[in-house]
N, C-alpha and C. Protein backbone atom coordinates (compact mmCIF):
# COMPACT_ATOMS: atom_id res chain seq x y z
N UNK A 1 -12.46 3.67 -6.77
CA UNK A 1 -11.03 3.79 -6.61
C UNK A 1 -10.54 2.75 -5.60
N UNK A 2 -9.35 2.27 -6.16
CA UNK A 2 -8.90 1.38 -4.54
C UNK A 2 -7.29 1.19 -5.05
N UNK A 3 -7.08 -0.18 -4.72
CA UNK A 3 -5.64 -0.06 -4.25
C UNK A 3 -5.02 -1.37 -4.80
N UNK A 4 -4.45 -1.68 -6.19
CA UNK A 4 -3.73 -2.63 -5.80
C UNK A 4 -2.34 -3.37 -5.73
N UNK A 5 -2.17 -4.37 -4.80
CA UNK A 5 -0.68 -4.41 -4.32
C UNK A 5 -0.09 -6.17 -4.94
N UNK A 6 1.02 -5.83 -5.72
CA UNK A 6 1.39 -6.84 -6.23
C UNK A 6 2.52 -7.71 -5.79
N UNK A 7 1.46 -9.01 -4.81
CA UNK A 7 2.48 -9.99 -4.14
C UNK A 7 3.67 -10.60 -4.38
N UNK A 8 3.79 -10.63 -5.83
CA UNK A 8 4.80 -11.17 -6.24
C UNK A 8 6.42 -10.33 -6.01
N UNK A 9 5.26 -8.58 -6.38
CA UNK A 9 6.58 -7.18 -6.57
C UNK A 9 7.02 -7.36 -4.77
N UNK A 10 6.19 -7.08 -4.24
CA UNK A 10 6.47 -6.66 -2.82
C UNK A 10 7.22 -7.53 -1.96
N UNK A 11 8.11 -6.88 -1.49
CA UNK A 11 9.61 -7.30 -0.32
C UNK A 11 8.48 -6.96 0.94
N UNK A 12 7.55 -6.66 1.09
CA UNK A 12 7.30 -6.62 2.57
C UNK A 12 8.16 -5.61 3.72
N UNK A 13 8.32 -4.51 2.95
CA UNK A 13 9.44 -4.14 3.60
C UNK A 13 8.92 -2.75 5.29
N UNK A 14 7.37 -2.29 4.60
CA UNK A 14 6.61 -1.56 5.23
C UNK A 14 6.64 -0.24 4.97
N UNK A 15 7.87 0.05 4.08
CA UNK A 15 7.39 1.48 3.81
C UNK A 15 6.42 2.34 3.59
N UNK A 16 5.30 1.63 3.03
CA UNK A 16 3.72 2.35 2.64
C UNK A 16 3.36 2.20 3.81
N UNK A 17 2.70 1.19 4.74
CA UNK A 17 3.08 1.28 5.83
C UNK A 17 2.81 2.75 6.70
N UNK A 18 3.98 2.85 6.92
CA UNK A 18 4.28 3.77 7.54
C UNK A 18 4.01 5.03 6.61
N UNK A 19 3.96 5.91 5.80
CA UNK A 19 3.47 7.04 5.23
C UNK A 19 2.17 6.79 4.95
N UNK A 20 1.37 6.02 5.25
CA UNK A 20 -0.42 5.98 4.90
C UNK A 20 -0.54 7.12 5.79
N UNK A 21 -1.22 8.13 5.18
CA UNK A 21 -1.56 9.22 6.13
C UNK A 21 -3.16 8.84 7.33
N UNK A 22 -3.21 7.89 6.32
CA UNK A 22 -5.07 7.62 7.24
C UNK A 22 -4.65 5.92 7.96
N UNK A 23 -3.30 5.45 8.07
CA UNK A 23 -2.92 3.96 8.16
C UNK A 23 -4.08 2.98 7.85
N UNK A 24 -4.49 3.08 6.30
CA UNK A 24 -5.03 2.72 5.67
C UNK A 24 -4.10 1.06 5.51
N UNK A 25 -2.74 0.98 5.68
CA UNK A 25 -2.20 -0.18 4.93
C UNK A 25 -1.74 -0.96 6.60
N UNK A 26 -1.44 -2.18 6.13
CA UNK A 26 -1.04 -2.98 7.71
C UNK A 26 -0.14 -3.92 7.07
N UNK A 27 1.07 -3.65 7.58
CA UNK A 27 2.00 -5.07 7.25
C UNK A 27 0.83 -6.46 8.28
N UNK A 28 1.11 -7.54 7.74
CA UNK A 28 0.48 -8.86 8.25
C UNK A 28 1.11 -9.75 7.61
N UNK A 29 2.18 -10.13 8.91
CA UNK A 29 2.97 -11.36 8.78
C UNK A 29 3.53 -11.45 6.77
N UNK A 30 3.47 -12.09 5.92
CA UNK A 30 4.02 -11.88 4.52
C UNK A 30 3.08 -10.85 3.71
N UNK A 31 1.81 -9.80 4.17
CA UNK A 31 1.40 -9.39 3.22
C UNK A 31 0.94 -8.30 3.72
N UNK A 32 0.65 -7.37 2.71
CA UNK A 32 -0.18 -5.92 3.13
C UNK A 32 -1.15 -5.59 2.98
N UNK A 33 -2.13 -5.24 3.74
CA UNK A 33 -3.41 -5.38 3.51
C UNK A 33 -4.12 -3.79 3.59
N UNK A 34 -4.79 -3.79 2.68
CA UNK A 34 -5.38 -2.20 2.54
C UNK A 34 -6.75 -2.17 3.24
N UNK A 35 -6.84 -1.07 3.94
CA UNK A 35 -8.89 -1.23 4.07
C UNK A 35 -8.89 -0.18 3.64
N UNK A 36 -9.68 -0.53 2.21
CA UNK A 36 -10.16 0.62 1.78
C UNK A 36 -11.45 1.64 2.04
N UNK A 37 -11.89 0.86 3.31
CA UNK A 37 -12.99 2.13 3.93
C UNK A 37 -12.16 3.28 4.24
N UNK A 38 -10.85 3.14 4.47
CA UNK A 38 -10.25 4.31 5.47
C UNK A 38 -9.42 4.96 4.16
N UNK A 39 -9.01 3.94 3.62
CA UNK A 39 -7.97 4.55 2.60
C UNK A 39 -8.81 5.40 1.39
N UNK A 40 -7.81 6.50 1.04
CA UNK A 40 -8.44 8.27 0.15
C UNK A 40 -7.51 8.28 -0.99
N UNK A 41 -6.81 7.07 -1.52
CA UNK A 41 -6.12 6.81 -2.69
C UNK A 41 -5.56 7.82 -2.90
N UNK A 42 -4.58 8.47 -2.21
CA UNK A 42 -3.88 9.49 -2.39
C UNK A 42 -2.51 9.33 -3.07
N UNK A 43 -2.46 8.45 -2.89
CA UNK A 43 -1.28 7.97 -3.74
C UNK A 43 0.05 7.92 -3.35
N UNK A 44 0.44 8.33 -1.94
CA UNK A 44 1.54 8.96 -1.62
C UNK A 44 2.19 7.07 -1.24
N UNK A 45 1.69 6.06 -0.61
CA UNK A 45 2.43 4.29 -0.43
C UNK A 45 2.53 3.92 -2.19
N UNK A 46 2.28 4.11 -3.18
CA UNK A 46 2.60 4.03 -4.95
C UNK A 46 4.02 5.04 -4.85
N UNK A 47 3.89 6.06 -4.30
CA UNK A 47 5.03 6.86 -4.98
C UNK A 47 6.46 6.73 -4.15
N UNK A 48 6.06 5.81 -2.86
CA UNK A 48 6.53 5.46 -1.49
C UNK A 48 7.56 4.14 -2.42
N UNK A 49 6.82 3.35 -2.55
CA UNK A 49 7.36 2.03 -2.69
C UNK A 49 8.56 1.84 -3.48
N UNK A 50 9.77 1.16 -3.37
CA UNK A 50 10.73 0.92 -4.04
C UNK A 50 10.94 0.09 -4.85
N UNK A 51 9.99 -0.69 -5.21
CA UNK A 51 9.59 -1.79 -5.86
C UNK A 51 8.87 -1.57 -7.16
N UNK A 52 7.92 -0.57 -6.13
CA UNK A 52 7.06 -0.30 -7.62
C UNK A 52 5.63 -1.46 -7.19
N UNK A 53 5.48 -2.09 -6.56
CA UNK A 53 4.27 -3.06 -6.34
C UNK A 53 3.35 -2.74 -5.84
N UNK A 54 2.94 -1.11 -5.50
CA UNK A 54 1.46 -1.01 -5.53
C UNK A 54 1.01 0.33 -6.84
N UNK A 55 -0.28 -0.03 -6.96
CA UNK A 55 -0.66 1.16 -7.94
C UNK A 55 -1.85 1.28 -7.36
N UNK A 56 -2.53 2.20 -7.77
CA UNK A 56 -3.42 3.30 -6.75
C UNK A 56 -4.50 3.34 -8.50
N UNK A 57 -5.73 2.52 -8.71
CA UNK A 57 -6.19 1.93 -9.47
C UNK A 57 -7.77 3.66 -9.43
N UNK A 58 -7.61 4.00 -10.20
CA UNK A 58 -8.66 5.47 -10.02
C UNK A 58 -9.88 5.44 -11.16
């Protein structure tokens, strides 16, 4: 399972961000970066996003 986030969709805006319950995600300067050691694909930064630019890949 992991995580992925589509550079092109994403405004950078941080909303996933901030609701990662495990802060699995890190805004960095233009991009977001997942570590998926920490991250439990819960899905809640996919259902977060306003864009629509990440999907939660299971």
């Amino acid at each position: 399972m992991s995580i992925k986030i589509n550079r092109y969709k994403c405004g950078y805006c941080g909303a996933c961000v901030g609701v990662c319950p495990k802060g699995a995600l890190e805004l960095v300067e233009t991009w977001v970066e997942v570590d998926e050691s920490t991250c439990i694909t819960c899905g809640i930064c996919d259902r977060i996003c306003p864009v629509g630019a990440i999907e939660v890949m299971k």
